[in-house]
PDB file of N, CA and C in Angstrom:
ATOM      1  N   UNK A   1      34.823  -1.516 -13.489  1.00  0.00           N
ATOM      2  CA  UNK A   1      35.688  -0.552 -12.850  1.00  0.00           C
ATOM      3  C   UNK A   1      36.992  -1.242 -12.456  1.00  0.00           C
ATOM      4  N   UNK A   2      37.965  -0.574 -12.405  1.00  0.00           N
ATOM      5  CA  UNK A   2      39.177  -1.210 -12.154  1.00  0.00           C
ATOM      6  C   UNK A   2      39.737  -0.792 -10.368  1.00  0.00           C
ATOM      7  N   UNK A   3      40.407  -1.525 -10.266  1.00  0.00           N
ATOM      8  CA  UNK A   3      40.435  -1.520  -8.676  1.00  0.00           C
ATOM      9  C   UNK A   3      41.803  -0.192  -7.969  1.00  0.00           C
ATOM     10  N   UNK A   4      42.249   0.207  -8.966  1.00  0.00           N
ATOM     11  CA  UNK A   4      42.868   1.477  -8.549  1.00  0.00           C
ATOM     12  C   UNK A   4      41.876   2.950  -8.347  1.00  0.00           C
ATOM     13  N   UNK A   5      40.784   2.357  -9.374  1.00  0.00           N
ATOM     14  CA  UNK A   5      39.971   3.482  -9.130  1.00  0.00           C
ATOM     15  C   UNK A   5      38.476   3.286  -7.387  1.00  0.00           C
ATOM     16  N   UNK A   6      38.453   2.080  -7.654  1.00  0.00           N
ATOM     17  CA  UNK A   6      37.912   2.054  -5.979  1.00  0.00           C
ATOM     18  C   UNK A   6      38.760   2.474  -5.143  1.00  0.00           C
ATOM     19  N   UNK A   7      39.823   1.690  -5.059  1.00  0.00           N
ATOM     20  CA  UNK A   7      40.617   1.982  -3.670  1.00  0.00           C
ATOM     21  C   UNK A   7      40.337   3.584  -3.662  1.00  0.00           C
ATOM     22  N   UNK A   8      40.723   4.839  -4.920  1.00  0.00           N
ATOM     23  CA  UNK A   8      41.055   6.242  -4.542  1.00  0.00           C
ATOM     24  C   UNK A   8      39.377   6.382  -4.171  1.00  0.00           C
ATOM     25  N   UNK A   9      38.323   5.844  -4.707  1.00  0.00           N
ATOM     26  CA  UNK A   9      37.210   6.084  -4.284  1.00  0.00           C
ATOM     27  C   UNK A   9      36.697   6.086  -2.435  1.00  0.00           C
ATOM     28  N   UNK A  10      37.014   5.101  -2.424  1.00  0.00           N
ATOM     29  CA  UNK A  10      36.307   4.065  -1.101  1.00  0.00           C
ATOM     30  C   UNK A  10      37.676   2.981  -0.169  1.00  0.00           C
ATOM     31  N   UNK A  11      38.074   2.984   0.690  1.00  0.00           N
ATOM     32  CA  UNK A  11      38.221   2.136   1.589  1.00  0.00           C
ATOM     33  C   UNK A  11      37.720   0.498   1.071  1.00  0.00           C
ATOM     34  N   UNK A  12      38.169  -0.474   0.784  1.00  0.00           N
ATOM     35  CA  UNK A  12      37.141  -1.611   0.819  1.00  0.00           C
ATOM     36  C   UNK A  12      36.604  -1.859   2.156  1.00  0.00           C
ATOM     37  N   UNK A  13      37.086  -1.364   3.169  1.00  0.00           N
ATOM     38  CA  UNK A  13      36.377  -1.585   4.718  1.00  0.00           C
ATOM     39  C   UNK A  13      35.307  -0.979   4.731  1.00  0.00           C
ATOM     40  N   UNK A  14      34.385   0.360   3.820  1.00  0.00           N
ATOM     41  CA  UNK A  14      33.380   0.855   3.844  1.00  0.00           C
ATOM     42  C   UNK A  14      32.271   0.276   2.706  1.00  0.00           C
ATOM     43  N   UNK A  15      32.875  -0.450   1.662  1.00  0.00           N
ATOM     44  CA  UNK A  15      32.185  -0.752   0.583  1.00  0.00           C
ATOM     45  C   UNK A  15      30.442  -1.528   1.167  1.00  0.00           C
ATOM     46  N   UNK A  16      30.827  -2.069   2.918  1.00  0.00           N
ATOM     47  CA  UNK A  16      29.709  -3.139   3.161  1.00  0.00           C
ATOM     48  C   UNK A  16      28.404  -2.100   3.720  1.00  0.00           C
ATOM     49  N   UNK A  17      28.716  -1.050   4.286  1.00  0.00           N
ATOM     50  CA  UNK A  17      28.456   0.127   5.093  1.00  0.00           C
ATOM     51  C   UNK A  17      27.543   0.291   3.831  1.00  0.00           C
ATOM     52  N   UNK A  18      28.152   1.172   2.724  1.00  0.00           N
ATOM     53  CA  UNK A  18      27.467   2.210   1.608  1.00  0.00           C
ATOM     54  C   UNK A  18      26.491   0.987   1.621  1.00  0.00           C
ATOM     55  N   UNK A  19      26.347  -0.145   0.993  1.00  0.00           N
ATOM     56  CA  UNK A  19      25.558  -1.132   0.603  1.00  0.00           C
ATOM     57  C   UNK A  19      24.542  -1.334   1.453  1.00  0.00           C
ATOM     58  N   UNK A  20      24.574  -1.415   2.845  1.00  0.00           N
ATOM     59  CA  UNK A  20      23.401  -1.194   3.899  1.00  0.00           C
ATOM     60  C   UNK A  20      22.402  -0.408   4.042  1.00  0.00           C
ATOM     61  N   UNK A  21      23.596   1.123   3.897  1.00  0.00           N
ATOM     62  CA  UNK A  21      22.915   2.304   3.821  1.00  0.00           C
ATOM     63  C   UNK A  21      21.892   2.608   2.719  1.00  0.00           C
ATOM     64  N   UNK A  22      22.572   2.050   1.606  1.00  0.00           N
ATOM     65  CA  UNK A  22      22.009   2.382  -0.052  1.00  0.00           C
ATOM     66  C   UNK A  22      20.432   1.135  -0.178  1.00  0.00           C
ATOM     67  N   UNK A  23      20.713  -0.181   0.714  1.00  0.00           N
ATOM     68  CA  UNK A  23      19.382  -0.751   1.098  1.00  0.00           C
ATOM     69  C   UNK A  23      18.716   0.103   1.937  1.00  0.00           C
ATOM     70  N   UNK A  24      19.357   0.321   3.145  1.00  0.00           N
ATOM     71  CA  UNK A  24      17.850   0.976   4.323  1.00  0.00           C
ATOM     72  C   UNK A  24      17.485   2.148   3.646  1.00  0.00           C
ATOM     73  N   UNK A  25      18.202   3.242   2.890  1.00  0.00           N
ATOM     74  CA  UNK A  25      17.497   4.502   1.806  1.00  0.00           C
ATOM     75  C   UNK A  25      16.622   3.956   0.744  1.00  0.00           C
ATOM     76  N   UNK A  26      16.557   2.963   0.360  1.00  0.00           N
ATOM     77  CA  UNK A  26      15.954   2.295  -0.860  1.00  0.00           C
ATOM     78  C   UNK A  26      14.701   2.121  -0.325  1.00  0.00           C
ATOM     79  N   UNK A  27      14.803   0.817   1.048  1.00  0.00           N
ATOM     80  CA  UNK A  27      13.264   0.706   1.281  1.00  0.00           C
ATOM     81  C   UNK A  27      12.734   1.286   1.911  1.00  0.00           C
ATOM     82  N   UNK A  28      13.317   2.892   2.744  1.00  0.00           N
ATOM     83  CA  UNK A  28      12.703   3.517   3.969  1.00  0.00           C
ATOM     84  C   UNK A  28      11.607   4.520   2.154  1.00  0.00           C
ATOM     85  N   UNK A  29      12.213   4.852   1.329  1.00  0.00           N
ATOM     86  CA  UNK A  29      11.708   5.478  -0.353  1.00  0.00           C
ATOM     87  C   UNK A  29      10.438   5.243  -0.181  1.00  0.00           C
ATOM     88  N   UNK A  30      10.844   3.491  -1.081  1.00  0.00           N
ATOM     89  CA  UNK A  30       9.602   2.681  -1.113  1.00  0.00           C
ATOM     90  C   UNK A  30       8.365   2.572  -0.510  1.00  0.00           C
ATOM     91  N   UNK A  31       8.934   2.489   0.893  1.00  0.00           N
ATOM     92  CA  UNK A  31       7.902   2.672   2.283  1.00  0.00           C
ATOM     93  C   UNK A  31       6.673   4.056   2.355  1.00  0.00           C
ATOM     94  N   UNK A  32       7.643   5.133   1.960  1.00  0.00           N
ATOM     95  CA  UNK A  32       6.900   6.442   2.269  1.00  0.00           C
ATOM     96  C   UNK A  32       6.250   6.636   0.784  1.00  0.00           C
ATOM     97  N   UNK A  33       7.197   6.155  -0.359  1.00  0.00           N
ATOM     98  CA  UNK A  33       5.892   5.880  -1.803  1.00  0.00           C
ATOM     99  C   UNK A  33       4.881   5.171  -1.216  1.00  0.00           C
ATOM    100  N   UNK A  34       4.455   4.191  -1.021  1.00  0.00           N
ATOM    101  CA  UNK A  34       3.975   3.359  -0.866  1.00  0.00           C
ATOM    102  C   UNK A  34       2.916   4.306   0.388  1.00  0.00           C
ATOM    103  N   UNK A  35       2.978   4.665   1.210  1.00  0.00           N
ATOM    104  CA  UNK A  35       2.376   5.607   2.269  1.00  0.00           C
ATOM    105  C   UNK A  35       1.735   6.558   1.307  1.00  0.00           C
ATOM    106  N   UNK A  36       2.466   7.381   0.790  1.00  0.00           N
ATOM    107  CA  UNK A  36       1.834   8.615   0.093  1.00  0.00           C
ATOM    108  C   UNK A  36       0.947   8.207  -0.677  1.00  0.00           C
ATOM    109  N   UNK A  37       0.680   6.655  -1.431  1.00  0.00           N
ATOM    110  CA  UNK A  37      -0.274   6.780  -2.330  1.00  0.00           C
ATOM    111  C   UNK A  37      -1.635   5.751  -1.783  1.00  0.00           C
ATOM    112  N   UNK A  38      -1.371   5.862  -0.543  1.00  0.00           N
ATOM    113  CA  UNK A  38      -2.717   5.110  -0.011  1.00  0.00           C
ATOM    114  C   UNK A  38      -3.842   5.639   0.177  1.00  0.00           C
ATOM    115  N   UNK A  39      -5.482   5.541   0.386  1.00  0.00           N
ATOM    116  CA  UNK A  39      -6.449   5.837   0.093  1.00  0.00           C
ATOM    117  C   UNK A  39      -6.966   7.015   1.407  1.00  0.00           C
ATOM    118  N   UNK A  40      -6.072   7.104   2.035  1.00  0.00           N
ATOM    119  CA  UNK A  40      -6.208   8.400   3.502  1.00  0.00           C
ATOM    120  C   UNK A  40      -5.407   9.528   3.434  1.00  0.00           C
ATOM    121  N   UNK A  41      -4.760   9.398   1.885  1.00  0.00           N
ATOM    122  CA  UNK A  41      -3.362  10.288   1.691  1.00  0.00           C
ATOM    123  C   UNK A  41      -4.598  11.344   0.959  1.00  0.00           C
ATOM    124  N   UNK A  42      -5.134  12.563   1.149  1.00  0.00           N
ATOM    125  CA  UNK A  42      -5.056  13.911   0.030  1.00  0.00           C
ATOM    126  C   UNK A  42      -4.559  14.645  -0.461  1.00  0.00           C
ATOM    127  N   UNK A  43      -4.139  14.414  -1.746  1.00  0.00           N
ATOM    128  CA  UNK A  43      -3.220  15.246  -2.414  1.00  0.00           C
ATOM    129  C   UNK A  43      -4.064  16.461  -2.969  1.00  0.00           C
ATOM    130  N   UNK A  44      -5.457  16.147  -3.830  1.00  0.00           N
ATOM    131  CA  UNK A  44      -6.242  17.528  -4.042  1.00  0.00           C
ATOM    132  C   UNK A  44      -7.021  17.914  -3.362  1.00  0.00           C
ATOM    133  N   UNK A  45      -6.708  19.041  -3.429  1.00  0.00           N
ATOM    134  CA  UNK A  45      -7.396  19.664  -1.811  1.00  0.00           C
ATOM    135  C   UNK A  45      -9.032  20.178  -2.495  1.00  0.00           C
ATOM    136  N   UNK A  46      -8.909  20.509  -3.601  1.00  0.00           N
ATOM    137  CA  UNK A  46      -9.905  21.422  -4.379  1.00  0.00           C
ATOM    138  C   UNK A  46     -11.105  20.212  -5.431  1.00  0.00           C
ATOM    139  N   UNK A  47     -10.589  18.899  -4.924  1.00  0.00           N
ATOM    140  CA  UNK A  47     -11.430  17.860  -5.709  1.00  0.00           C
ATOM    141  C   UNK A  47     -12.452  17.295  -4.257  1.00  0.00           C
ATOM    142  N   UNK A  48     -12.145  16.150  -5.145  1.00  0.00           N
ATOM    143  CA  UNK A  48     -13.268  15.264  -3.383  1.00  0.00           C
ATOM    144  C   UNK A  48     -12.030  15.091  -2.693  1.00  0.00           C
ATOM    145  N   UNK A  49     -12.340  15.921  -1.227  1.00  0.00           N
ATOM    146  CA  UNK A  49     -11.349  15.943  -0.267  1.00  0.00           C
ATOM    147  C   UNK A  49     -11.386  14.568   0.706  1.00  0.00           C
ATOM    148  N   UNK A  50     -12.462  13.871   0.379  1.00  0.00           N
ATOM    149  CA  UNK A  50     -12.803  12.530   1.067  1.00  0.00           C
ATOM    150  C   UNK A  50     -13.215  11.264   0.609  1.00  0.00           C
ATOM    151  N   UNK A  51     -11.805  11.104  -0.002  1.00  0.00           N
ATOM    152  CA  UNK A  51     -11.952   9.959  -0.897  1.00  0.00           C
ATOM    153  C   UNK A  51     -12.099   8.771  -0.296  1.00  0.00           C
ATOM    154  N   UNK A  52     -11.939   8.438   1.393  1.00  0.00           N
ATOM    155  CA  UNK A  52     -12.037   7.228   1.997  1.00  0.00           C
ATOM    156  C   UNK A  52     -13.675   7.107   2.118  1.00  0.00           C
ATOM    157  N   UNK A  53     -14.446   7.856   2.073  1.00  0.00           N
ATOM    158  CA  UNK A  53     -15.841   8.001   2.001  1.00  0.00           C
ATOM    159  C   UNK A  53     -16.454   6.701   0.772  1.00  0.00           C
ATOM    160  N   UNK A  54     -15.262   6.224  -0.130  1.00  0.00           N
ATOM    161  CA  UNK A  54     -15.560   5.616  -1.576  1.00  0.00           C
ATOM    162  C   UNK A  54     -15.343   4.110  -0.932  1.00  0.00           C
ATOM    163  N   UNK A  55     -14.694   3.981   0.198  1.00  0.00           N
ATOM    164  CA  UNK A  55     -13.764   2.348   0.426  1.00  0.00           C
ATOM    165  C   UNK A  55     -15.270   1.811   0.782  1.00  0.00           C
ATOM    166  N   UNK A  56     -15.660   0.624   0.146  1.00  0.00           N
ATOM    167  CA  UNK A  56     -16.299   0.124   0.680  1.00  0.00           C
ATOM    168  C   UNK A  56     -16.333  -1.329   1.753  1.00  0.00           C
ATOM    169  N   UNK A  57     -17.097  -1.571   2.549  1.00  0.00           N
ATOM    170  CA  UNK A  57     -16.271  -2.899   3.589  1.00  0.00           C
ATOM    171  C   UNK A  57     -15.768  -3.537   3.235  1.00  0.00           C
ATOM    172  N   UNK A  58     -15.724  -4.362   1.993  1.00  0.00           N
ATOM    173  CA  UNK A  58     -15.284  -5.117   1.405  1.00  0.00           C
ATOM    174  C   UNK A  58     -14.222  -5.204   0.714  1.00  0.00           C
ATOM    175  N   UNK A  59     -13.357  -4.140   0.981  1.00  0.00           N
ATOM    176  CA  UNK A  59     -12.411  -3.534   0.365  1.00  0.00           C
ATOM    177  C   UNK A  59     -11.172  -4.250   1.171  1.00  0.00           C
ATOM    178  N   UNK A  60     -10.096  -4.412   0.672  1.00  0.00           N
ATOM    179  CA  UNK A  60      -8.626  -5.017   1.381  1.00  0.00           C
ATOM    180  C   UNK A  60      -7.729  -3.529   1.276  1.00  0.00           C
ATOM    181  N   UNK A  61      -7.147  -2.844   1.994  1.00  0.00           N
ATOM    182  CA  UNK A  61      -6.616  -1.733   2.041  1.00  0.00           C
ATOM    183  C   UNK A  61      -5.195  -2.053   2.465  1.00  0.00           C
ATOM    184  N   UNK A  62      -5.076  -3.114   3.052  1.00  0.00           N
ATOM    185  CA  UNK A  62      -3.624  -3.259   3.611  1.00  0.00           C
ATOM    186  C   UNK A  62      -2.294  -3.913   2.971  1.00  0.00           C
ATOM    187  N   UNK A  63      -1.218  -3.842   3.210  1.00  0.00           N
ATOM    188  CA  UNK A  63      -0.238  -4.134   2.237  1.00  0.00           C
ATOM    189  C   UNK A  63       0.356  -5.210   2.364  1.00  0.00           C
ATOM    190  N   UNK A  64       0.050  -6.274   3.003  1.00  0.00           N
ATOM    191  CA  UNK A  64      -0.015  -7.675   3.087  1.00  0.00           C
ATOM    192  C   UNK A  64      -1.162  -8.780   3.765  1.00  0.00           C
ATOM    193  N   UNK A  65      -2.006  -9.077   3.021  1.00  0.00           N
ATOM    194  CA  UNK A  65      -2.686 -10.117   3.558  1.00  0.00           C
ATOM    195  C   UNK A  65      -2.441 -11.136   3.643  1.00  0.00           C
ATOM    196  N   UNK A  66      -3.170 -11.467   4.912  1.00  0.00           N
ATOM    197  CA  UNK A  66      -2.369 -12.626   5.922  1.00  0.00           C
ATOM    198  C   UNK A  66      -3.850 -13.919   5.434  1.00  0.00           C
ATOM    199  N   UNK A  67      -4.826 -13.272   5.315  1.00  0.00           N
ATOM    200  CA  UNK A  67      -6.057 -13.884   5.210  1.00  0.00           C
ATOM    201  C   UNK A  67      -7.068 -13.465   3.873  1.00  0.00           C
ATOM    202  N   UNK A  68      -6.811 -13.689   3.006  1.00  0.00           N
ATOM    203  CA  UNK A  68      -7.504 -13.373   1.752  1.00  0.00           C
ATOM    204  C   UNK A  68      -8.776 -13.946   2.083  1.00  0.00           C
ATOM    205  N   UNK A  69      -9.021 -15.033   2.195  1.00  0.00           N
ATOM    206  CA  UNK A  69     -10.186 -16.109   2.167  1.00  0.00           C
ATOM    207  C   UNK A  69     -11.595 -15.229   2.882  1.00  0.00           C
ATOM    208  N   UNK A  70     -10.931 -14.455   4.173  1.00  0.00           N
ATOM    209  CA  UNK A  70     -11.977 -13.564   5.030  1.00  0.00           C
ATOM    210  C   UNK A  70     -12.328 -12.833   3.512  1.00  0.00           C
ATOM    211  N   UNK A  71     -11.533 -12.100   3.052  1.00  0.00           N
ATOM    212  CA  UNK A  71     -12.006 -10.717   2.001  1.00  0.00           C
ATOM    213  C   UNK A  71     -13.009 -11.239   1.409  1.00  0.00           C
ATOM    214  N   UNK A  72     -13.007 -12.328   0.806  1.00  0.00           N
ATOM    215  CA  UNK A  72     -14.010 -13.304  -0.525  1.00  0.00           C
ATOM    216  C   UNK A  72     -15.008 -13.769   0.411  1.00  0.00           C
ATOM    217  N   UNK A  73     -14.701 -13.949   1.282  1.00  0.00           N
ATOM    218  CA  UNK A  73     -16.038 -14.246   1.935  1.00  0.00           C
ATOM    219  C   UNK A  73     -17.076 -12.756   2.447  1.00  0.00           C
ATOM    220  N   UNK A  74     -16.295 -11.962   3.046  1.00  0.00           N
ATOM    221  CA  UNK A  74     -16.660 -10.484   2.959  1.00  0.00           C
ATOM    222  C   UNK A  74     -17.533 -10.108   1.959  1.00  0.00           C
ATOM    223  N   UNK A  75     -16.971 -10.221   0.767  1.00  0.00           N
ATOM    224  CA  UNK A  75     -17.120  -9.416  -0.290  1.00  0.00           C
ATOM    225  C   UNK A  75     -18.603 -10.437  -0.588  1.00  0.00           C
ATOM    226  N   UNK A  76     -18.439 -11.656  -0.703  1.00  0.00           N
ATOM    227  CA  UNK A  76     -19.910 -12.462  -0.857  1.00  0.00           C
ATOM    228  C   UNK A  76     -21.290 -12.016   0.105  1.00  0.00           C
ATOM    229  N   UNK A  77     -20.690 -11.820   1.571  1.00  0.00           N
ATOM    230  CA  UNK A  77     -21.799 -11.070   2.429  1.00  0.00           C
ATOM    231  C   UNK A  77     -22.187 -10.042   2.065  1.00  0.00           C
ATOM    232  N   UNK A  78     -21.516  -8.953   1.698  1.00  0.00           N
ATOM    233  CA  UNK A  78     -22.086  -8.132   1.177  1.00  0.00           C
ATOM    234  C   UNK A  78     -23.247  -7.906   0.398  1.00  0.00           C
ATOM    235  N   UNK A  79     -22.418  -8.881  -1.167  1.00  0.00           N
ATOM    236  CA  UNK A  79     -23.876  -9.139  -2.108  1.00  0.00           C
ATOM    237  C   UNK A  79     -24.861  -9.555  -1.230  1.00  0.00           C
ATOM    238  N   UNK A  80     -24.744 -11.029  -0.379  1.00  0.00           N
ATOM    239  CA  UNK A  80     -26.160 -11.244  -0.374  1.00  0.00           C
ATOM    240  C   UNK A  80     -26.898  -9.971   0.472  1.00  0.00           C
ATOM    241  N   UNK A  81     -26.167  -9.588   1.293  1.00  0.00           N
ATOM    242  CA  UNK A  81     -26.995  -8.437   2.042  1.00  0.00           C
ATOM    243  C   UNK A  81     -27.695  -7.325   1.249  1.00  0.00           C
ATOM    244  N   UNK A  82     -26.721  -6.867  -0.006  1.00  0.00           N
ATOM    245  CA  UNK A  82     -27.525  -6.023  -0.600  1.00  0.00           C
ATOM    246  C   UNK A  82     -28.827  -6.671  -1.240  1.00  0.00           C
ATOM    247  N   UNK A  83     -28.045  -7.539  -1.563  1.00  0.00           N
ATOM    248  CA  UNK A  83     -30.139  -8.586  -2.816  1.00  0.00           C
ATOM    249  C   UNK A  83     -30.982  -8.831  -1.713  1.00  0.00           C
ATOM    250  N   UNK A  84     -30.539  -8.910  -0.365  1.00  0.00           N
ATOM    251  CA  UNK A  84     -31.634  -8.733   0.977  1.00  0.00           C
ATOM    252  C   UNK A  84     -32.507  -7.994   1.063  1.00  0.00           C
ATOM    253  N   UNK A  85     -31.242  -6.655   1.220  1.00  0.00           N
ATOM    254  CA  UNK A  85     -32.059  -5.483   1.404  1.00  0.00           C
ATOM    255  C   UNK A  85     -33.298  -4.542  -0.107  1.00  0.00           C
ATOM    256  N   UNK A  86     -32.640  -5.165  -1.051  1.00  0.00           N
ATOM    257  CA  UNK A  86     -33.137  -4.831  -2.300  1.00  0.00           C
ATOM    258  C   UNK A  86     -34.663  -5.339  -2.410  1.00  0.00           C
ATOM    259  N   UNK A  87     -34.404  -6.745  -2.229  1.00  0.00           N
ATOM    260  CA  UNK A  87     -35.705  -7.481  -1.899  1.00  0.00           C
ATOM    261  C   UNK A  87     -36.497  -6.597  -1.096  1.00  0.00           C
ATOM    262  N   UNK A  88     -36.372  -6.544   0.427  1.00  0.00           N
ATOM    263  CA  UNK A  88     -37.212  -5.877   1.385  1.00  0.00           C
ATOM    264  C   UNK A  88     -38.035  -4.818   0.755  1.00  0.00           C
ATOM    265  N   UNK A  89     -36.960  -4.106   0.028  1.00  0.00           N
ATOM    266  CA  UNK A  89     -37.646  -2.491  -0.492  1.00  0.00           C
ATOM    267  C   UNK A  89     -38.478  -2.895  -1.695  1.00  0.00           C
ATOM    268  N   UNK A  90     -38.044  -3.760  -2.255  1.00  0.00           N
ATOM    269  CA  UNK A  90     -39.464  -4.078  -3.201  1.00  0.00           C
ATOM    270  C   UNK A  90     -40.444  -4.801  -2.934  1.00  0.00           C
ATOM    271  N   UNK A  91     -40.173  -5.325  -1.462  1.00  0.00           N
ATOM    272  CA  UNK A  91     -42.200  -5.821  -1.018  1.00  0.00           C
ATOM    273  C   UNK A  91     -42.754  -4.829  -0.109  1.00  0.00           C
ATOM    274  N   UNK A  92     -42.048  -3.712  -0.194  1.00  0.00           N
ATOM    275  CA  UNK A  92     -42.517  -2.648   0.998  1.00  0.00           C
ATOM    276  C   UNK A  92     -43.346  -1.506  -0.534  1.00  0.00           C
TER     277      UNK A  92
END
């Protein structure tokens, strides 16, 4: 672009402004994408209306983990608990 056509556009005193604005609209977007497609969001009302019913404990749901190492260890308790409980029911 050539600079006769900014100036009639824009002020260069506003150019820093739009650029702020055009970030905080970008990630406030992102944010509420990011919201709408999480596992408490229902969009079909007429399917399984309770899809958090599916998360199981072991599940990481959040959008930055701080502690992975807990999840893998989680997710290992689990198994053994189920081959626990599996066991039990087959000497009963």
């Amino acid at each position: 672009m050539n600079r006769a056509f900014l100036k009639k556009w824009a002020p260069a005193e506003t150019l820093p402004i739009f650029g702020i604005v055009g970030l905080a609209v970008g990630g406030a977007s992102y944010y509420l994408y990011r919201l709408s497609q999480g596992p408490e969001v229902v969009w079909d009302r007429h399917g399984d209306w309770r899809p958090w019913d599916k998360i199981t404990h072991d599940t990481n749901q959040k959008l930055i983990t701080v502690n992975p190492e807990f999840w893998e260890k989680r997710r290992q308790f689990v198994k053994e608990q189920k081959a626990n409980t599996e066991r039990a029911v087959d000497q009963i």
